[in-house]
PDB file of N, CA and C in Angstrom:
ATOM      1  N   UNK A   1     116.959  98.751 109.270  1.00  0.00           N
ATOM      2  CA  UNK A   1     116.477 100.104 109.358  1.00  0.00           C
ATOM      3  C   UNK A   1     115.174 100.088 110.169  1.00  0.00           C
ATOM      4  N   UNK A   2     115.301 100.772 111.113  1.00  0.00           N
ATOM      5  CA  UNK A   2     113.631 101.010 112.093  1.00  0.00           C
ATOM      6  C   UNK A   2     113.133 101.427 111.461  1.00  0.00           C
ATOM      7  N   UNK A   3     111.316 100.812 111.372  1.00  0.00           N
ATOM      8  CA  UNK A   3     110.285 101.087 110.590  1.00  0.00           C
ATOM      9  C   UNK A   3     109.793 102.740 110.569  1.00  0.00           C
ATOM     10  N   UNK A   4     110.421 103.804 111.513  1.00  0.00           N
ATOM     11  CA  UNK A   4     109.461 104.866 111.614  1.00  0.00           C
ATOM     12  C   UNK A   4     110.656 105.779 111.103  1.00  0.00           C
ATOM     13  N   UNK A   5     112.317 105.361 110.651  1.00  0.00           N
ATOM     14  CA  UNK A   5     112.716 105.792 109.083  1.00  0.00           C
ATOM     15  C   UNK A   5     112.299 105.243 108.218  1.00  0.00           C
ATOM     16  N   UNK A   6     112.293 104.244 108.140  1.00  0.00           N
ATOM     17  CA  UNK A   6     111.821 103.346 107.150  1.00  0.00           C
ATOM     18  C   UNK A   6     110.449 104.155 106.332  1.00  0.00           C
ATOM     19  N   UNK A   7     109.417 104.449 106.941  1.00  0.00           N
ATOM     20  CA  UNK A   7     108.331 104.759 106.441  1.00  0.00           C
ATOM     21  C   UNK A   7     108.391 106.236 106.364  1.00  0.00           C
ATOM     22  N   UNK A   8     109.218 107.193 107.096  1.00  0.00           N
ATOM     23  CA  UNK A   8     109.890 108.376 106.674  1.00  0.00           C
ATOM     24  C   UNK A   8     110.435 108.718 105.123  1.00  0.00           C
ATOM     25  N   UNK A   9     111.055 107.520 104.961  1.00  0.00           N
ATOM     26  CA  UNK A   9     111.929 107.855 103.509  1.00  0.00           C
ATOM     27  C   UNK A   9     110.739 107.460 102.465  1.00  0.00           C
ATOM     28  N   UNK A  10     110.005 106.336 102.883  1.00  0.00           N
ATOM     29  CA  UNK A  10     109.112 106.449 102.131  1.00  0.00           C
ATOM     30  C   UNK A  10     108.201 107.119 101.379  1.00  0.00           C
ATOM     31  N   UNK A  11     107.781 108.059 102.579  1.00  0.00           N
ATOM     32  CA  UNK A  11     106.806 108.910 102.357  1.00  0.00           C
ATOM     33  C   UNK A  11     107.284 110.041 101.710  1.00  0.00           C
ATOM     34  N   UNK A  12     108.900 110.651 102.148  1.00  0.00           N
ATOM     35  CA  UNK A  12     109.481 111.591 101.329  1.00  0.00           C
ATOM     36  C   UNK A  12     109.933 111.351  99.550  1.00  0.00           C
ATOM     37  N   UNK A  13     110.078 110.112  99.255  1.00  0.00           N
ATOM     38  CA  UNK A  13     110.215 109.532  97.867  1.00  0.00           C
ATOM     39  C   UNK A  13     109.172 109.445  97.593  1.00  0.00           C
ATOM     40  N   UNK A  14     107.693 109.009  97.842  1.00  0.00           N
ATOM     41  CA  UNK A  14     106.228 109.221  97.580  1.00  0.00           C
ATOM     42  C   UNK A  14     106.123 111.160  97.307  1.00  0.00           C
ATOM     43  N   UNK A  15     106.344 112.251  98.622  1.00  0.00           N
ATOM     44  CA  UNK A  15     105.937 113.363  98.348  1.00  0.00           C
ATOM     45  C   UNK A  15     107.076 113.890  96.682  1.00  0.00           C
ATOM     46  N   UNK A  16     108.381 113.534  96.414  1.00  0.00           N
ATOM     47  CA  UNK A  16     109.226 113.992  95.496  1.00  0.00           C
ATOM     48  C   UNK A  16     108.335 112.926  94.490  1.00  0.00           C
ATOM     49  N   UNK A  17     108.004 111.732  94.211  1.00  0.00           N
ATOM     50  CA  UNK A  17     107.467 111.413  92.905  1.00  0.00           C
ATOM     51  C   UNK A  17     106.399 112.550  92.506  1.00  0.00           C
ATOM     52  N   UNK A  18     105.557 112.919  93.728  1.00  0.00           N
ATOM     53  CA  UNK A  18     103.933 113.236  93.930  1.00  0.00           C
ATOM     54  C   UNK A  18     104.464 114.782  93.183  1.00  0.00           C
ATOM     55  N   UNK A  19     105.390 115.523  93.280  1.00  0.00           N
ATOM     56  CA  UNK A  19     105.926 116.957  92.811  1.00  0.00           C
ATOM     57  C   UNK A  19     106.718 116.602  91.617  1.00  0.00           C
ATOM     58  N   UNK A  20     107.107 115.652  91.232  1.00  0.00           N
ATOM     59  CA  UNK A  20     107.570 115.586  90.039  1.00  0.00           C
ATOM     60  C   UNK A  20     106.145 115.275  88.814  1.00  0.00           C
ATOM     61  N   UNK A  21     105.368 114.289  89.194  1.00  0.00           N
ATOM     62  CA  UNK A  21     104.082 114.498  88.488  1.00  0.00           C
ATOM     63  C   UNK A  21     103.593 115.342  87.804  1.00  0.00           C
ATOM     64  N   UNK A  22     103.801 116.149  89.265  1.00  0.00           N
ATOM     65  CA  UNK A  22     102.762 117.196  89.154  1.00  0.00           C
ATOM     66  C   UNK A  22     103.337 118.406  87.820  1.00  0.00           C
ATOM     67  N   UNK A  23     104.705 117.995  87.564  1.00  0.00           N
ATOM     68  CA  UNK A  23     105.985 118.628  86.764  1.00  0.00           C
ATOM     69  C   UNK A  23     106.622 119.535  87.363  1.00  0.00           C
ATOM     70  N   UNK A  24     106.469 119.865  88.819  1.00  0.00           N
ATOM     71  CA  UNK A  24     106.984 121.089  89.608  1.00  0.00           C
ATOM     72  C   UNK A  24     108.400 120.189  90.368  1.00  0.00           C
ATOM     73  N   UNK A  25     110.089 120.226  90.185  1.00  0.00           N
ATOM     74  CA  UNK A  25     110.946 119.621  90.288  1.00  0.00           C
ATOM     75  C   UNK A  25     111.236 120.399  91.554  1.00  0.00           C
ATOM     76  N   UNK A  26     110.975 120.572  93.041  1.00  0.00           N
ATOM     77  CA  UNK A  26     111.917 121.465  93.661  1.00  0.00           C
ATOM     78  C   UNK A  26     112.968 121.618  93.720  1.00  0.00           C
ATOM     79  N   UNK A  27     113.464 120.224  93.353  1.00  0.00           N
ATOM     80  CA  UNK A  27     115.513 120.269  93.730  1.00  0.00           C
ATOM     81  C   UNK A  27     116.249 121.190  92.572  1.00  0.00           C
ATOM     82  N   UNK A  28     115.398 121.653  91.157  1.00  0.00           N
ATOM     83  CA  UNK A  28     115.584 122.479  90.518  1.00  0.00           C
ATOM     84  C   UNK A  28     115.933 123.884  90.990  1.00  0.00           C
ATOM     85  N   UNK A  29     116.867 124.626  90.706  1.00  0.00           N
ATOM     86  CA  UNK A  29     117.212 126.156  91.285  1.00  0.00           C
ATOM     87  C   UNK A  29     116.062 127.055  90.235  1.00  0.00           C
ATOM     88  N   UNK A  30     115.788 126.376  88.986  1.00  0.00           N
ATOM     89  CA  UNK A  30     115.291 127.548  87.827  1.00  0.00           C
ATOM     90  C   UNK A  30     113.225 127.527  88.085  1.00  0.00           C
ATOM     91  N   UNK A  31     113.158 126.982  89.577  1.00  0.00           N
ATOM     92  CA  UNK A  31     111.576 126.608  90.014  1.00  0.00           C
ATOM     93  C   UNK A  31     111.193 126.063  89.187  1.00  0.00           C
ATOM     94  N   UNK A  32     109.992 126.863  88.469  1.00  0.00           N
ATOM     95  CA  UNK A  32     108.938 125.454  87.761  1.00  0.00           C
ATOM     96  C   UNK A  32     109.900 124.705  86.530  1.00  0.00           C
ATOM     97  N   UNK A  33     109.398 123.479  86.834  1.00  0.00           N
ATOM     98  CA  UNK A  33     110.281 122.535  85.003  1.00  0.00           C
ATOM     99  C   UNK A  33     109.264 121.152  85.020  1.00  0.00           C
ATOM    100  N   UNK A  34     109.344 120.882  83.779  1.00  0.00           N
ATOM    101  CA  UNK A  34     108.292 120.120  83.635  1.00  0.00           C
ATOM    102  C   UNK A  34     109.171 118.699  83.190  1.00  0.00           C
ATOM    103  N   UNK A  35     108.780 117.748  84.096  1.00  0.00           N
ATOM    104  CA  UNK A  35     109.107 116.194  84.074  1.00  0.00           C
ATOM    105  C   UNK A  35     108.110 115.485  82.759  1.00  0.00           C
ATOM    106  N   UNK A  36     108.581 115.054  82.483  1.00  0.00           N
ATOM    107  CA  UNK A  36     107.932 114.108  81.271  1.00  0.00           C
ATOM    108  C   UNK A  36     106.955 112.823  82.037  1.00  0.00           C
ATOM    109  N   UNK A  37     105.737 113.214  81.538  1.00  0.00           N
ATOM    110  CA  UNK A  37     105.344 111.873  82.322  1.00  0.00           C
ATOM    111  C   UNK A  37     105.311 110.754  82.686  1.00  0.00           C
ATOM    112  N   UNK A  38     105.458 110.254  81.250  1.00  0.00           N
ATOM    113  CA  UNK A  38     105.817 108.710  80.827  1.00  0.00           C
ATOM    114  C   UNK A  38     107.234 108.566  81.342  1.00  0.00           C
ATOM    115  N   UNK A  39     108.383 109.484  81.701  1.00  0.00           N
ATOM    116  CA  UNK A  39     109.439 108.943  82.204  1.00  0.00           C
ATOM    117  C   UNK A  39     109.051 108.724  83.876  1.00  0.00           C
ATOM    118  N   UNK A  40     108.667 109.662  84.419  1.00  0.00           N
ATOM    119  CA  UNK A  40     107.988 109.479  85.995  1.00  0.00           C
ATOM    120  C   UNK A  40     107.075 108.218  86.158  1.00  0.00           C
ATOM    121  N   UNK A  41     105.930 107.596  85.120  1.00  0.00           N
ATOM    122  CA  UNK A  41     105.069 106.819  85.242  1.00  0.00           C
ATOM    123  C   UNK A  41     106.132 105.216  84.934  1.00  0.00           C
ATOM    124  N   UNK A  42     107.074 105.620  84.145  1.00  0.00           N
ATOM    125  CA  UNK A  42     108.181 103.928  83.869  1.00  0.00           C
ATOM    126  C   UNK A  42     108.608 103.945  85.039  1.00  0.00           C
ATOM    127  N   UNK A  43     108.608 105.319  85.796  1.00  0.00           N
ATOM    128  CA  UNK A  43     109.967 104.615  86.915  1.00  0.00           C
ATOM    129  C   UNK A  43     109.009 104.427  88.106  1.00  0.00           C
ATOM    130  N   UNK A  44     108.083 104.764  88.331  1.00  0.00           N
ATOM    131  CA  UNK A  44     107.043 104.418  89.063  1.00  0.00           C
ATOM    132  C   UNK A  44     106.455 102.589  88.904  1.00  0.00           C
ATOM    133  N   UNK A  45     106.228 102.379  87.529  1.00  0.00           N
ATOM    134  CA  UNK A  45     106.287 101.147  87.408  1.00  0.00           C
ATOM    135  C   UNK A  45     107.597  99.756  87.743  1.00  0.00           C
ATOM    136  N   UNK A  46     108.617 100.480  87.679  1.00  0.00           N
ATOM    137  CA  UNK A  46     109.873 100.012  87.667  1.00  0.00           C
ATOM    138  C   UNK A  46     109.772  99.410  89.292  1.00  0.00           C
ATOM    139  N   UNK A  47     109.822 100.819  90.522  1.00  0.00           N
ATOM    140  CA  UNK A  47     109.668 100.797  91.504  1.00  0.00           C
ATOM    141  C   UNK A  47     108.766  99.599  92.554  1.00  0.00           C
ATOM    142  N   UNK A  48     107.562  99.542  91.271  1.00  0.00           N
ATOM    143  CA  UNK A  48     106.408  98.911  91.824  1.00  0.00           C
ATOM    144  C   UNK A  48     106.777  97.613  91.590  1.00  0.00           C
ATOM    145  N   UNK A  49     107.527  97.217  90.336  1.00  0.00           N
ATOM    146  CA  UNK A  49     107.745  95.870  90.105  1.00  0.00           C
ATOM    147  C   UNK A  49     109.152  95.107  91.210  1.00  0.00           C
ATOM    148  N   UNK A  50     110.038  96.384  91.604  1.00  0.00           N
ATOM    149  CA  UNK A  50     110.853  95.819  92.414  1.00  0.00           C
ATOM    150  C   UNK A  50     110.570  95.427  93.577  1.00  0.00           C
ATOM    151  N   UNK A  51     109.701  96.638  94.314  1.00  0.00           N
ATOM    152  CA  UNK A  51     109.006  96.166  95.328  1.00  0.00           C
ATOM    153  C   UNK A  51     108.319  94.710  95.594  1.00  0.00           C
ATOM    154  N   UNK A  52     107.563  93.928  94.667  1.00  0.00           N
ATOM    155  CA  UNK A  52     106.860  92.993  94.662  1.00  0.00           C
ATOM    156  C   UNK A  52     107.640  91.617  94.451  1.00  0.00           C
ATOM    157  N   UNK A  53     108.847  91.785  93.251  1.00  0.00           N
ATOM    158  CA  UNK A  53     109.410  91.128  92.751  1.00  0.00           C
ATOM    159  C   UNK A  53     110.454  90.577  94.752  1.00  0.00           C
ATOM    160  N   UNK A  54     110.942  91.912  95.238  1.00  0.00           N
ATOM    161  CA  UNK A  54     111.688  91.746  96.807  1.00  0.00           C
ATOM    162  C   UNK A  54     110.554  90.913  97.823  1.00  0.00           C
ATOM    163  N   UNK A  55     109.295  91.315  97.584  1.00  0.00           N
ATOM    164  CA  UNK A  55     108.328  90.912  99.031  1.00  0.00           C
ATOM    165  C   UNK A  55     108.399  89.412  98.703  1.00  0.00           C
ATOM    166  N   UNK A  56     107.972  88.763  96.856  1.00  0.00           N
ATOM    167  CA  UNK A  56     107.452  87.408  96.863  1.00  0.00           C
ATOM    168  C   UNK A  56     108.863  86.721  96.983  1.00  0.00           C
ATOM    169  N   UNK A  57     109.909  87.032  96.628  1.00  0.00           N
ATOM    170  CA  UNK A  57     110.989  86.496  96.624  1.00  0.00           C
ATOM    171  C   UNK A  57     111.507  86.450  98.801  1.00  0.00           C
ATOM    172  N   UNK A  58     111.425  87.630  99.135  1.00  0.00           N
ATOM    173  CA  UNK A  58     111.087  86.865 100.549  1.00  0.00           C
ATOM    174  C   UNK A  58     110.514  86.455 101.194  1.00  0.00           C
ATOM    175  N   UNK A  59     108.834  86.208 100.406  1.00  0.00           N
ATOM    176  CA  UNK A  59     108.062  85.243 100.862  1.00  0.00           C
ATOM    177  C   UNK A  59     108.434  83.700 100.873  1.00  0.00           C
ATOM    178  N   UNK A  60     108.754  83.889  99.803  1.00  0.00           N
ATOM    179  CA  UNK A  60     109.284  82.230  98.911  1.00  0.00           C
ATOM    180  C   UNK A  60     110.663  81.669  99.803  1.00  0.00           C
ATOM    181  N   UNK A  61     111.733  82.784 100.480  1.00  0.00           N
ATOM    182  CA  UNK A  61     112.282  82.269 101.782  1.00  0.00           C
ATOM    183  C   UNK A  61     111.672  81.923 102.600  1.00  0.00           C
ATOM    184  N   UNK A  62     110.991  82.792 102.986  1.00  0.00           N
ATOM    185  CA  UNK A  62     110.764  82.366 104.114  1.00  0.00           C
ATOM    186  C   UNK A  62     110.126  81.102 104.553  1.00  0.00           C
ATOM    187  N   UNK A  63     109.232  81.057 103.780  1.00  0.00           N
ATOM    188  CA  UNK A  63     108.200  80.021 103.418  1.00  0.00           C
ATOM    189  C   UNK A  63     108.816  78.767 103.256  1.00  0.00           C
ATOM    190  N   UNK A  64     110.445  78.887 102.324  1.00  0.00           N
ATOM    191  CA  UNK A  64     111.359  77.492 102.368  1.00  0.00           C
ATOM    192  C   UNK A  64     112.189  77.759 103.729  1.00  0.00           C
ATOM    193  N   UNK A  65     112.134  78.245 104.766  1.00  0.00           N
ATOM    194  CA  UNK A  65     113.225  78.165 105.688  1.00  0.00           C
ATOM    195  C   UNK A  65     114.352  78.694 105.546  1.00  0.00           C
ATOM    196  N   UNK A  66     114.886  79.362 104.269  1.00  0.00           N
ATOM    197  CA  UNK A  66     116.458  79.417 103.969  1.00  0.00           C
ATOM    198  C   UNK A  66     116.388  80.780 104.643  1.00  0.00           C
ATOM    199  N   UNK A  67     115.726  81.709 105.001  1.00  0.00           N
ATOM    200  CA  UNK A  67     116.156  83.135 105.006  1.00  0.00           C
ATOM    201  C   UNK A  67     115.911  83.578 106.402  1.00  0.00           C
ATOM    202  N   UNK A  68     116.575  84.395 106.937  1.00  0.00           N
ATOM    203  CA  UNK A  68     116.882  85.027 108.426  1.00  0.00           C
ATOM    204  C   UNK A  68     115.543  85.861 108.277  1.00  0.00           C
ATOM    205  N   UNK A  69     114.905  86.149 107.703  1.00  0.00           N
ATOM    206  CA  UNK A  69     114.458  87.541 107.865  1.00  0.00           C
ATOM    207  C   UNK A  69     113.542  87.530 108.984  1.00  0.00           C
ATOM    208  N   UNK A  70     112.803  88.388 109.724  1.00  0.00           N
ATOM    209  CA  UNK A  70     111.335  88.079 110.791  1.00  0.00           C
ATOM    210  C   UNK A  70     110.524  87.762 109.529  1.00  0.00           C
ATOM    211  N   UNK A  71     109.245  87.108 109.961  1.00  0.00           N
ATOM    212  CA  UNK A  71     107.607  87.199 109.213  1.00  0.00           C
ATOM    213  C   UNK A  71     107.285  88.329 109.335  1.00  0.00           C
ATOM    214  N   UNK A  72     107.003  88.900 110.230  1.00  0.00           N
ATOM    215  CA  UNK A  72     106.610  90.406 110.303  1.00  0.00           C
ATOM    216  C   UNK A  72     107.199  91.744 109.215  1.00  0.00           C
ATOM    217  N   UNK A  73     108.610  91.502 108.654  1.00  0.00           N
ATOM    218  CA  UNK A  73     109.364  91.800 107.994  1.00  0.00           C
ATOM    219  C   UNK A  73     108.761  91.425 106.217  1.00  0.00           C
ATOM    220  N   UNK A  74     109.054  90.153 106.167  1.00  0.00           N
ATOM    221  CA  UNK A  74     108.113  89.559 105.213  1.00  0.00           C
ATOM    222  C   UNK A  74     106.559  90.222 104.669  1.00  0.00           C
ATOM    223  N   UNK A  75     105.682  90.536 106.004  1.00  0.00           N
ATOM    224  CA  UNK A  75     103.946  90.794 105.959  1.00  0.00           C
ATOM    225  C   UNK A  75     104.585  92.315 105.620  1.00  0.00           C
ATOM    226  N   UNK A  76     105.149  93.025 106.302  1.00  0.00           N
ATOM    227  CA  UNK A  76     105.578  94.598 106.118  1.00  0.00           C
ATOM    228  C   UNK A  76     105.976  94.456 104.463  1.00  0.00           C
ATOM    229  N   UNK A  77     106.662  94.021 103.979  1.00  0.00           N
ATOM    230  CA  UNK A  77     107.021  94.367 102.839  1.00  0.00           C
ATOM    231  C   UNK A  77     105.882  93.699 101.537  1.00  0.00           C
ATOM    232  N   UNK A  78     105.530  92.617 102.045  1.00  0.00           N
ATOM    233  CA  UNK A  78     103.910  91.934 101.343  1.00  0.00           C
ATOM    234  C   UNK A  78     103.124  93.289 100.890  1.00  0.00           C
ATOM    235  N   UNK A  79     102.800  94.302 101.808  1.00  0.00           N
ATOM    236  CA  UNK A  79     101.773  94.916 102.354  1.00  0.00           C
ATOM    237  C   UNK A  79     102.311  96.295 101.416  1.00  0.00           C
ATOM    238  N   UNK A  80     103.372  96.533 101.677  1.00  0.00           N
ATOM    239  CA  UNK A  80     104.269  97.600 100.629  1.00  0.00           C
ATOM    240  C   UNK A  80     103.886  97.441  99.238  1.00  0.00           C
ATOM    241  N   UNK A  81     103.924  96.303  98.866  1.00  0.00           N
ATOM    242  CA  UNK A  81     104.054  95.918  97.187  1.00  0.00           C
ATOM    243  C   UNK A  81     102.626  96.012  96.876  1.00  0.00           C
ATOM    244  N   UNK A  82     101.954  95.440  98.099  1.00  0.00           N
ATOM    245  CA  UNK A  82     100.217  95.576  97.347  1.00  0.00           C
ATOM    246  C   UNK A  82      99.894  97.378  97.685  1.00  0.00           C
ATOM    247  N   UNK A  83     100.225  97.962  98.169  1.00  0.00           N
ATOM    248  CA  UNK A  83      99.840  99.660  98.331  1.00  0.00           C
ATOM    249  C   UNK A  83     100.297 100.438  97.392  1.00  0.00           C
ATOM    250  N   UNK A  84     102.008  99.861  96.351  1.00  0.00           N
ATOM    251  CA  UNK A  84     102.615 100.283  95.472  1.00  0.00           C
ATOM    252  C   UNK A  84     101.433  99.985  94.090  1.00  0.00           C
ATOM    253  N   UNK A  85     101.142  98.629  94.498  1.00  0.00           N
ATOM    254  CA  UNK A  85     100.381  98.204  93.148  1.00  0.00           C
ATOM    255  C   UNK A  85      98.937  98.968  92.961  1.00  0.00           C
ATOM    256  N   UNK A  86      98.441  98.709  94.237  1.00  0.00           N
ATOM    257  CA  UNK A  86      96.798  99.314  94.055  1.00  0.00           C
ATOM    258  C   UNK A  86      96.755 101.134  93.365  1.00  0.00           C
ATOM    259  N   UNK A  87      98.166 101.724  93.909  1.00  0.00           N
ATOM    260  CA  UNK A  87      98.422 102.842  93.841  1.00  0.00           C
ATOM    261  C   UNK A  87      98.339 103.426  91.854  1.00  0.00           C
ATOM    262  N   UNK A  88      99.419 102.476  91.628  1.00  0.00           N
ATOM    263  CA  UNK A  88     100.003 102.159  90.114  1.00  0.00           C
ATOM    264  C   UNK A  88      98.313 102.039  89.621  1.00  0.00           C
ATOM    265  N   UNK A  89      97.487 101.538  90.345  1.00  0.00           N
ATOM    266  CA  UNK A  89      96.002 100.613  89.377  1.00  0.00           C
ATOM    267  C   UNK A  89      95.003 101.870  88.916  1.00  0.00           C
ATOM    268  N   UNK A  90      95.548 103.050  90.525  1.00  0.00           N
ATOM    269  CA  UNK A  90      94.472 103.708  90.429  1.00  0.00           C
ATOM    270  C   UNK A  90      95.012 105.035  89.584  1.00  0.00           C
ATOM    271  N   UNK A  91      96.139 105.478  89.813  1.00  0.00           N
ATOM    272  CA  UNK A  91      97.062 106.005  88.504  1.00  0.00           C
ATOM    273  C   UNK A  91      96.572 105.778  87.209  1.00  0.00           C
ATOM    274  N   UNK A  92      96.606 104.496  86.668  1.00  0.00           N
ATOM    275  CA  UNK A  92      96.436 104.124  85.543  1.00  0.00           C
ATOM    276  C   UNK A  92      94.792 104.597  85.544  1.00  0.00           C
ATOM    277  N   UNK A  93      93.906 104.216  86.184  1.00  0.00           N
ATOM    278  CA  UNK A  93      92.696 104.317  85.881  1.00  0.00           C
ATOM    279  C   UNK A  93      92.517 106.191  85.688  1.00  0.00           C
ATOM    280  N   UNK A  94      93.128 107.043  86.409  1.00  0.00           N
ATOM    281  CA  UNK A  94      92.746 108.058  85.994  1.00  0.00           C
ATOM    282  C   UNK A  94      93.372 108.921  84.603  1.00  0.00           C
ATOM    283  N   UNK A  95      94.517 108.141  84.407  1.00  0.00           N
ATOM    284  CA  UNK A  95      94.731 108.350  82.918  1.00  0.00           C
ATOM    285  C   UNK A  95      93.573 108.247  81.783  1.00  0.00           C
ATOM    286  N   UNK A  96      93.363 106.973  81.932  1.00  0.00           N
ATOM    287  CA  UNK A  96      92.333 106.039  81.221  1.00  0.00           C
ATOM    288  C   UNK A  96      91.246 107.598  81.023  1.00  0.00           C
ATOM    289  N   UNK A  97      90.416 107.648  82.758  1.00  0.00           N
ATOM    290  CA  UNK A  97      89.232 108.310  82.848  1.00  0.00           C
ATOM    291  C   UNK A  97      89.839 109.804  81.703  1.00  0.00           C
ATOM    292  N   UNK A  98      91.210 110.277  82.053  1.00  0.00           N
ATOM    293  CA  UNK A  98      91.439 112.395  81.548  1.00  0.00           C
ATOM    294  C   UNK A  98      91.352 111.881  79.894  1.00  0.00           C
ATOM    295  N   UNK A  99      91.757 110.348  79.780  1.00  0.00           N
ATOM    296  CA  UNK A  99      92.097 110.295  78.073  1.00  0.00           C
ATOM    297  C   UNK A  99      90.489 110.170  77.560  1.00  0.00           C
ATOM    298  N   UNK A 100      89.772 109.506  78.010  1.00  0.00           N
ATOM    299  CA  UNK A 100      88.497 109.135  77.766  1.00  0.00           C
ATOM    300  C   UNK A 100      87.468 110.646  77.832  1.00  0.00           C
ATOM    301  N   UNK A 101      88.179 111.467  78.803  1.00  0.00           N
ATOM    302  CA  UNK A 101      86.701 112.593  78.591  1.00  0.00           C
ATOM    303  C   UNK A 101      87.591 113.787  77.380  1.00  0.00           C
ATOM    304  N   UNK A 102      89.013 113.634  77.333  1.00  0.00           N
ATOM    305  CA  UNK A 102      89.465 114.390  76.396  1.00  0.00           C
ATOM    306  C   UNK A 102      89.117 114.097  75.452  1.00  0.00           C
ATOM    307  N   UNK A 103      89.267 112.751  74.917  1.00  0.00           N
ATOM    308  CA  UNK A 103      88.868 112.262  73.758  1.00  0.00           C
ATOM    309  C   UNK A 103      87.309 112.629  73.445  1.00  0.00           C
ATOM    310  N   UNK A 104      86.568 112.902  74.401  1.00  0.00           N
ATOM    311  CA  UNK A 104      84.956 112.935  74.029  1.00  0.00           C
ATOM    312  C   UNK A 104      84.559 114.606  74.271  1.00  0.00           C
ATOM    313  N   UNK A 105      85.704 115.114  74.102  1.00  0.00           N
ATOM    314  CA  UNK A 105      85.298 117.359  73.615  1.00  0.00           C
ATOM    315  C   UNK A 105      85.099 117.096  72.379  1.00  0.00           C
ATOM    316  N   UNK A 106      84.371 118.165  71.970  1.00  0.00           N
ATOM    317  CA  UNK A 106      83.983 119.008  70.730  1.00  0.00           C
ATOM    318  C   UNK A 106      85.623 119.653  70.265  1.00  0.00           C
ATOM    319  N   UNK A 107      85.398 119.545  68.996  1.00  0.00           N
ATOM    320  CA  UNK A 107      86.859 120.399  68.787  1.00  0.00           C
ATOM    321  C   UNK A 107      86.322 121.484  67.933  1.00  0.00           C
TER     322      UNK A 107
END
């Protein structure tokens, strides 16, 4: 797949996670519906772990010789898994931060 679909589909599965988050489903006919978070945030994690689990596993070819793939192919998908992860880190951290100042209102 050429990299400039490649990073097309990407970005369109990034904007549909980014609207499901948000709980606004467009592919829904009935407009607003609200996604559960923790099911969006597992499959987000899911995503992130496949990604990484595909890059080191074709690092680890490549690196033994057995696998066709380019290096460049290899660094492209390296580079994927760490943008998935840092992404996932900073996600998590703003949970952390909404749970931490919720937790500290007056009730």
């Amino acid at each position: 797949m050429p990299a400039s679909i490649e990073s097309a589909t990407a970005l369109a599965s990034m904007a549909a996670l980014a609207r499901k988050a948000g709980g606004l489903d467009p592919l829904q006919a009935g407009g607003a519906t609200h996604a559960p978070f923790g099911d969006v945030l597992a499959a987000a994690i899911r995503q992130t772990n496949a990604a990484q689990s595909t890059a080191y596993e074709q690092a680890d070819s490549y690196s033994a010789g057995t696998s066709d793939i380019p290096l460049n192919q290899v660094m492209i998908d390296l580079q994927k898994a760490d943008i998935a992860f840092r992404t996932l880190a900073q996600v998590r951290d703003k949970v952390v931060s909404a749970y931490q100042t919720i937790s500290g209102m007056a009730i």
